[in-house]
Protein backbone atom coordinates (compact mmCIF):
# COMPACT_ATOMS: atom_id res chain seq x y z
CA UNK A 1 70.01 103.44 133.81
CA UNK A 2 70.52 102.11 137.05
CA UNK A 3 73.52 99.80 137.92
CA UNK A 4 70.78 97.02 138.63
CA UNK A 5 70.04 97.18 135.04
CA UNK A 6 73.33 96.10 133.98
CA UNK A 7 73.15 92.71 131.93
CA UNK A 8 75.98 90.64 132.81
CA UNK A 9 75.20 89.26 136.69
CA UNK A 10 78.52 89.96 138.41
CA UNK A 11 78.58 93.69 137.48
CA UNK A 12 75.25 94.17 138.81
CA UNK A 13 75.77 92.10 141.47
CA UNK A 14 78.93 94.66 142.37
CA UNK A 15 76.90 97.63 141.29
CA UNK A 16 74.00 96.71 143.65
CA UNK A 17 76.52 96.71 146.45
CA UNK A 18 78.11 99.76 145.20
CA UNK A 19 74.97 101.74 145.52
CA UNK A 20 74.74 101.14 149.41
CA UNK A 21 78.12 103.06 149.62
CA UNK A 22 78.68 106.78 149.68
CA UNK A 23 79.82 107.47 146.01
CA UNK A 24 81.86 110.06 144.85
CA UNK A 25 80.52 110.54 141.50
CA UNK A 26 81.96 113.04 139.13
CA UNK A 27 80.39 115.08 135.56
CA UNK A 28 80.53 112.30 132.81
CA UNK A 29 83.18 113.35 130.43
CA UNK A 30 83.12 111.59 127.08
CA UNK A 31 86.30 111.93 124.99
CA UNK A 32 85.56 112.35 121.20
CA UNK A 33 88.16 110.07 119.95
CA UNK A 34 88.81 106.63 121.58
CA UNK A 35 90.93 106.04 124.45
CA UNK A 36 93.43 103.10 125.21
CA UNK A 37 95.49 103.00 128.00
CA UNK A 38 98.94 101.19 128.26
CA UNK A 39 100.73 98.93 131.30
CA UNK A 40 104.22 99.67 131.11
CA UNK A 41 107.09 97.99 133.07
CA UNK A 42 107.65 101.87 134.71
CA UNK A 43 103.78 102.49 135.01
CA UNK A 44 100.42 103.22 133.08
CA UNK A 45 99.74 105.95 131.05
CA UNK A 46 96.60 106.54 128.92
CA UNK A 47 96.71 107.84 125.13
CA UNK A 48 94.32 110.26 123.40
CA UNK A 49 93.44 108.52 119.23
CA UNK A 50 93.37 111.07 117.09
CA UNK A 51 90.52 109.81 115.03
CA UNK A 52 89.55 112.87 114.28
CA UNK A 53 92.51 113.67 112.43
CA UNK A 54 94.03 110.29 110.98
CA UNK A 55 91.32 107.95 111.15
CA UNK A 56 92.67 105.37 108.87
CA UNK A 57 96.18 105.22 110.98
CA UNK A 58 93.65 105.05 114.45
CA UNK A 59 91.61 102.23 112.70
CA UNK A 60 94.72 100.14 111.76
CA UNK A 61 96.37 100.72 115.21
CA UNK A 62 93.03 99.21 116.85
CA UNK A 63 92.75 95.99 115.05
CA UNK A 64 96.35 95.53 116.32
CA UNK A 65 95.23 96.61 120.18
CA UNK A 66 91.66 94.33 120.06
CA UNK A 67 93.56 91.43 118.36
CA UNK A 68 96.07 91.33 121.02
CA UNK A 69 99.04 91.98 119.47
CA UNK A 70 100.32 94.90 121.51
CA UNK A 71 100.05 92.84 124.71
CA UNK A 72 103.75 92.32 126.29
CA UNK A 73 104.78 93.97 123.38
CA UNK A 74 109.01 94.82 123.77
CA UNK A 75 110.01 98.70 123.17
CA UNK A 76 112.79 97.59 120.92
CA UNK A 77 114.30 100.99 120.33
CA UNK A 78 115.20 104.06 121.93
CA UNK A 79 117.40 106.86 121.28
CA UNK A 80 118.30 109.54 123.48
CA UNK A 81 115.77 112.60 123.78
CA UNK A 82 114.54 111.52 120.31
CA UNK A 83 111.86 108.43 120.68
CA UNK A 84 110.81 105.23 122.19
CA UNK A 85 109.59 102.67 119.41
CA UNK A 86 107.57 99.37 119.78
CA UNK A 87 104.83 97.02 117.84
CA UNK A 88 107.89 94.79 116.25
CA UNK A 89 107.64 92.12 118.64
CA UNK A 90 105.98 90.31 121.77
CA UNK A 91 107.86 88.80 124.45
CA UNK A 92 106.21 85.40 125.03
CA UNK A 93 107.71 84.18 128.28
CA UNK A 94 111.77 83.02 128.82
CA UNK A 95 112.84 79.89 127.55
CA UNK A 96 113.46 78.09 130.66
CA UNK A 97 111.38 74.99 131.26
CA UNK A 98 109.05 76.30 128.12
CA UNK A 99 108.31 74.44 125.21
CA UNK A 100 110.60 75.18 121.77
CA UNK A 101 108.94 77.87 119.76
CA UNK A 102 106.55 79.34 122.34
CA UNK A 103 109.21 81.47 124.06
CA UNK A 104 111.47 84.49 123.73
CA UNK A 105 110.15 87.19 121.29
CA UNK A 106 107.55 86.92 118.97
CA UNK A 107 107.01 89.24 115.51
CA UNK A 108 103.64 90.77 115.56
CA UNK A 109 101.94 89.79 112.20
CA UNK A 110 102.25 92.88 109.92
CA UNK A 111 98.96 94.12 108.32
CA UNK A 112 97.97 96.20 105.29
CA UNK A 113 100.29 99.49 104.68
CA UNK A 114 98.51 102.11 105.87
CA UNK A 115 98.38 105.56 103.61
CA UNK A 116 100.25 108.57 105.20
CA UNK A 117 97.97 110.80 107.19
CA UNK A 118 100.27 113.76 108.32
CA UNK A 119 98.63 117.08 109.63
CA UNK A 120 99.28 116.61 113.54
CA UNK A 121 102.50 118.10 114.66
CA UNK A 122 105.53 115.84 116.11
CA UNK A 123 105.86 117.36 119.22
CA UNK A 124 106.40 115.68 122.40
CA UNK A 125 104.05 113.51 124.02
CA UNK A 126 102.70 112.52 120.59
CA UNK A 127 102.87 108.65 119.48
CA UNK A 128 103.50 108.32 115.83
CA UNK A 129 103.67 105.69 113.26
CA UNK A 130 106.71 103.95 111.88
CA UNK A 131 107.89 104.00 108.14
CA UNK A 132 110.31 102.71 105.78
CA UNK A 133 112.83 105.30 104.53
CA UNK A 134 112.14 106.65 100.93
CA UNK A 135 108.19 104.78 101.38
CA UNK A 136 105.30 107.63 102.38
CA UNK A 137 102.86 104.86 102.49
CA UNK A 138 104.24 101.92 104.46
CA UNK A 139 103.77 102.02 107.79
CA UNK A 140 101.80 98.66 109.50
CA UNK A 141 102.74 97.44 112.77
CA UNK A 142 105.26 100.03 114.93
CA UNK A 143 104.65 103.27 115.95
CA UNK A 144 106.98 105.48 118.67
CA UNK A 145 106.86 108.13 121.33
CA UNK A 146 108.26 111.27 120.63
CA UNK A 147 110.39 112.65 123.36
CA UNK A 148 111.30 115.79 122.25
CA UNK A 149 109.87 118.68 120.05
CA UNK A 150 111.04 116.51 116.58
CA UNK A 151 108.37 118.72 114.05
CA UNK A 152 111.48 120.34 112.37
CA UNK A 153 112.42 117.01 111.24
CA UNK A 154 109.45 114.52 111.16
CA UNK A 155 106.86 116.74 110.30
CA UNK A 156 108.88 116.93 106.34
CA UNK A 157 110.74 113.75 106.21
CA UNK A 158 109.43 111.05 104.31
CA UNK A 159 106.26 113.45 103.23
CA UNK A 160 105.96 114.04 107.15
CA UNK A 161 105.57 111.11 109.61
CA UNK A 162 101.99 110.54 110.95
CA UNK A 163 101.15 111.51 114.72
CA UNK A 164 97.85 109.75 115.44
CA UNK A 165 97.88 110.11 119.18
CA UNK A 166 98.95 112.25 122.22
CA UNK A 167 99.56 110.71 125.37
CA UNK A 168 97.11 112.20 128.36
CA UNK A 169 98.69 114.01 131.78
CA UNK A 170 101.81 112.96 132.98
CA UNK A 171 102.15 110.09 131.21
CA UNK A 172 105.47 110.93 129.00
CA UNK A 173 107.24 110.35 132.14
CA UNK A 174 106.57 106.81 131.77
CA UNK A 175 108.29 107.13 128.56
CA UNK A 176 111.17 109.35 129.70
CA UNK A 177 111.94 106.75 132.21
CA UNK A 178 112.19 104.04 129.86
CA UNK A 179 114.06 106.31 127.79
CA UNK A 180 116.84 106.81 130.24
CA UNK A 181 117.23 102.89 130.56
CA UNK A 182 121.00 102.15 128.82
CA UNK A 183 120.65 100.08 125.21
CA UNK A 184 122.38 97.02 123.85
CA UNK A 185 122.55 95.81 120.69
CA UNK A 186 121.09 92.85 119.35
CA UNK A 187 120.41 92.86 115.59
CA UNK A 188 120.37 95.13 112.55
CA UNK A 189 116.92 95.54 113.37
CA UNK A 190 117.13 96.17 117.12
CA UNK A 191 120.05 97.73 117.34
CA UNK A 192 119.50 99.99 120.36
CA UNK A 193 117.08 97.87 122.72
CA UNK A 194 116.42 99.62 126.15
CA UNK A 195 117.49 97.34 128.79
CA UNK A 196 117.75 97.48 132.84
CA UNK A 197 119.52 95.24 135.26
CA UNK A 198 121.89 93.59 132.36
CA UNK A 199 125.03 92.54 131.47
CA UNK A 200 125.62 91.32 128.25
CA UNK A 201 125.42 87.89 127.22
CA UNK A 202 125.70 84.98 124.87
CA UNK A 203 122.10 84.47 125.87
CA UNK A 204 120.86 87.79 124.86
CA UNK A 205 118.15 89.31 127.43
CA UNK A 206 115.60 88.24 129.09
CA UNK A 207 112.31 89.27 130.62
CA UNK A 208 113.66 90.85 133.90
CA UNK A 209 115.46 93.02 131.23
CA UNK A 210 112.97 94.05 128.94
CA UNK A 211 110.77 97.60 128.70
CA UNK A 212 107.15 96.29 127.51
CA UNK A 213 103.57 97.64 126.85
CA UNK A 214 100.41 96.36 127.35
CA UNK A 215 97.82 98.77 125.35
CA UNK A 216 93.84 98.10 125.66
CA UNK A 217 91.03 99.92 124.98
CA UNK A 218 89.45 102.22 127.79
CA UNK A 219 86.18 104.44 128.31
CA UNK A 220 87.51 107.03 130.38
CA UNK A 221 90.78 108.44 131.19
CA UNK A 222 92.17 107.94 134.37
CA UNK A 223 95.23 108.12 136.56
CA UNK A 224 94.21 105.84 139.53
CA UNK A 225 95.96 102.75 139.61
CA UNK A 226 93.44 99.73 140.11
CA UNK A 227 90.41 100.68 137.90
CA UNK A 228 87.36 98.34 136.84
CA UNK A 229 85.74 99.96 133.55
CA UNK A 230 82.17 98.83 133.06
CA UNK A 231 81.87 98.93 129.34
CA UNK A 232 84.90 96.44 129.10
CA UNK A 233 84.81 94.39 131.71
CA UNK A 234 88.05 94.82 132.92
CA UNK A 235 90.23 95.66 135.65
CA UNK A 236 93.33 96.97 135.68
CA UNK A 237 95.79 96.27 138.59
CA UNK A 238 99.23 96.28 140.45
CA UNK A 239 100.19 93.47 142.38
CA UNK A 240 103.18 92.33 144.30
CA UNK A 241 103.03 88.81 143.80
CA UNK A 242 105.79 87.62 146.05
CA UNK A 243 108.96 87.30 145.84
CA UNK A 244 109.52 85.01 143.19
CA UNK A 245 107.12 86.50 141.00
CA UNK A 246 107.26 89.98 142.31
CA UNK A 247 105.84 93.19 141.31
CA UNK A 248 103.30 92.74 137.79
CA UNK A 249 100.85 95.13 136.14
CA UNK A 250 97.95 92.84 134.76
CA UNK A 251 94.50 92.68 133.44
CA UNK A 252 91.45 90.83 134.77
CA UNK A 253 88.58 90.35 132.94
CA UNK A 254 85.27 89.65 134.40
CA UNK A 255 83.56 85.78 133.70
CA UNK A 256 79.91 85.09 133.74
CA UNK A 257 79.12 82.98 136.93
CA UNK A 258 75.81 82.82 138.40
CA UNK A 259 77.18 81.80 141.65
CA UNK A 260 79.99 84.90 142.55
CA UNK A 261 81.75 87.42 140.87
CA UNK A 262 85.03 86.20 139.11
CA UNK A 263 87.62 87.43 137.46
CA UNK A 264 90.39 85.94 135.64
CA UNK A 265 93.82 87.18 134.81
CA UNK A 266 94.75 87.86 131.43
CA UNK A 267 98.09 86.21 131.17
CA UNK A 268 98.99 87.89 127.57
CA UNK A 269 98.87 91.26 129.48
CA UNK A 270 101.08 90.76 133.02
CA UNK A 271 104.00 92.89 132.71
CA UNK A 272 107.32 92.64 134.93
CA UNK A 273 106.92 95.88 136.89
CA UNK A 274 110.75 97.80 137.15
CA UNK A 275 109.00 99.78 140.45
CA UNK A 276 106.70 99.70 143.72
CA UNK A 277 104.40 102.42 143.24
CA UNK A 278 102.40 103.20 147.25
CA UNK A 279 98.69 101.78 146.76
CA UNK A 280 99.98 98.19 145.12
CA UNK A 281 97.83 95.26 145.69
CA UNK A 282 99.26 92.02 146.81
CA UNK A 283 98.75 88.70 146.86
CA UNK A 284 99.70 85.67 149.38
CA UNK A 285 100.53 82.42 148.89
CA UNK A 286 99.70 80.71 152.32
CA UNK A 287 96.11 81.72 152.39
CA UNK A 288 95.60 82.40 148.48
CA UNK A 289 94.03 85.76 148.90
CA UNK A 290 94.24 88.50 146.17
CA UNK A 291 93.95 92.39 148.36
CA UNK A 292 93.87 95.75 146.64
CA UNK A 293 93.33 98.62 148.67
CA UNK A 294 90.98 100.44 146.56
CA UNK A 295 89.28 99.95 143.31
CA UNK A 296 87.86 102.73 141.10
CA UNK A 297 84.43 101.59 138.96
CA UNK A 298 84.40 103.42 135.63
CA UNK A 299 80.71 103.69 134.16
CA UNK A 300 79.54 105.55 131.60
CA UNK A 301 81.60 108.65 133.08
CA UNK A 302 80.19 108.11 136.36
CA UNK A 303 82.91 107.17 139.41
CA UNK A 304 82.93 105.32 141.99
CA UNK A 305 85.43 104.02 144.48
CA UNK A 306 85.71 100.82 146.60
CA UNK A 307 88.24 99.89 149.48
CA UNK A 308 89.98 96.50 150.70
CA UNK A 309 88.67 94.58 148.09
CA UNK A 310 89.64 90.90 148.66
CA UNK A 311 89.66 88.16 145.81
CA UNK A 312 90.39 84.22 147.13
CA UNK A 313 91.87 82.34 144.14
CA UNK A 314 89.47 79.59 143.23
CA UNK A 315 90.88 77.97 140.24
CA UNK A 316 95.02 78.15 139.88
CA UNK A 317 94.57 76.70 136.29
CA UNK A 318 92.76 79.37 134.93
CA UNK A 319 94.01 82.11 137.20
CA UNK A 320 90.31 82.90 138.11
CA UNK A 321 89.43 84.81 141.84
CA UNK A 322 86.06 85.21 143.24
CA UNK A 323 85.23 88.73 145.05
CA UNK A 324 85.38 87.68 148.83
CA UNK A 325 84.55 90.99 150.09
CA UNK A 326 85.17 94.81 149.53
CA UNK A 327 83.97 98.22 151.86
């Protein structure tokens, strides 16, 4: 299928474009089990679902993914060399200037218990679920990182803990960085919370403070940093949005518009970004101009790359840009 055969008008629109470039296309690879990839606050890393092995765990950690509930999710516990742990709550925004009740953290609904699925090994780089001591069948919303070689101990406690996912290339180091972060405490139930850039007080912490994950689902695994997938519509970018705002990892999701292709940020998933990785895009104020250096198009295994893309905001409201131009 040719990209002019593409339904939705703005992605043929940019695939028709596309095609009068040289491409670098590469073999399609197609991953058996599904993909999702996560914006962290040190950097994106891509995980592997073990469907294959614990589908029941992979199909309860999805609905939690596509109903937006691991967007700005916090990493509300880590422990030295041992794990990173998330899925107990979402940071909504601070509480400055925000209305009562739709600020500071957020519990993400639990679900149905899920029933134990051990069998995969918890070595490191796997992502595992969360569990109540003495309770083989309990685990719903949080899940962790393991950060070390911990088989000897979670592969038998608690009837074994289950690993439903590995995370892809280099990505631990994401994790390890988070993991080096110091922790405060905050309640029985966070009582190691990895924070950076604080000093305790009566206030508690903040966003500037926080380690979070945005997960979403993905075709194809990828390292590059600003990549439009096809089959989702979205695109995944850095941005350094100024000084007041500063440096953000966000979605953008493509809109139907007959008249230009337009994206609009997803503001669930912008994460506070704790670095300033070479390649970022940025965005200006005075002239309201979006500019990523280059964008890699994800179809169907097939991939492309574009250069100086430029995106002029057109509605502040909504957060929506319209593709100005690209190379």
């Amino acid at each position: 299928m040719s990209f002019r055969q593409v339904k939705i008008r703005q992605i043929r629109r940019i695939s028709a474009l596309c095609a009068l470039l040289v491409l670098v296309v590469m073999p399609s690879v197609h991953a058996a089990n599904p993909l999702v990839r996560v914006t962290s606050t040190y950097g994106d890393f891509t995980m592997e679902l073990l469907q294959d092995k614990a589908p029941d765990t992979v199909s309860n950690f999805l609905g939690y993914v596509d109903r937006g509930e691991f967007s700005r999710m916090v990493i509300h516990r880590s422990e030295t060399d041992f794990v990173i742990q998330g899925g107990q709550f979402r940071w909504l925004g601070d509480c400055v200037n925000l209305i009562a009740g739709n600020c500071g953290p957020a519990f993400v609904p639990v679900g149905p218990i899920v029933v134990n699925e051990p069998g995969v090994s918890n070595v490191r780089g796997t992502v595992a679920m969360a569990k109540q001591d003495g309770f083989p069948n309990s685990a719903t919303n949080q899940w962790f990182i393991n950060l070390a070689d911990n088989s000897t101990n979670l592969d038998v406690q608690n009837s074994g803990f289950t690993a439903f996912a590995r995370i892809l290339g280099s990505g631990i180091n994401v994790a390890d960085a988070i993991n080096d972060l110091p922790t405060t405490f905050v309640s029985e139930s966070v009582a190691a919370l990895p924070v950076r850039d604080y000093t305790a007080s009566n206030t508690g912490p903040v966003e500037k403070n926080l380690a979070m994950f945005s997960v979403y689902r993905v075709q194809r695994y990828s390292e590059s940093m600003h990549v439009f997938d096809f089959g989702t519509g979205l695109l995944n970018t850095y941005v350094n949005a100024g000084a007041t705002i500063g440096n953000v990892g966000l979605l953008m999701r493509i809109v139907e518009d007959a008249a230009q292709t337009v994206f609009q940020v997803e503001p669930r998933s912008i994460i506070p970004l704790a670095i300033s990785p070479a390649g970022m895009g940025s965005y200006t104020d005075s002239d309201q101009r979006l500019r990523i250096p280059q964008v890699e198009l994800n179809r169907n295994g097939q991939v492309s790359v574009i250069n100086n893309v430029v995106m002029r905001l057109i509605d502040p409201v909504r957060l929506r840009f319209a593709i100005e131009s690209f190379e």
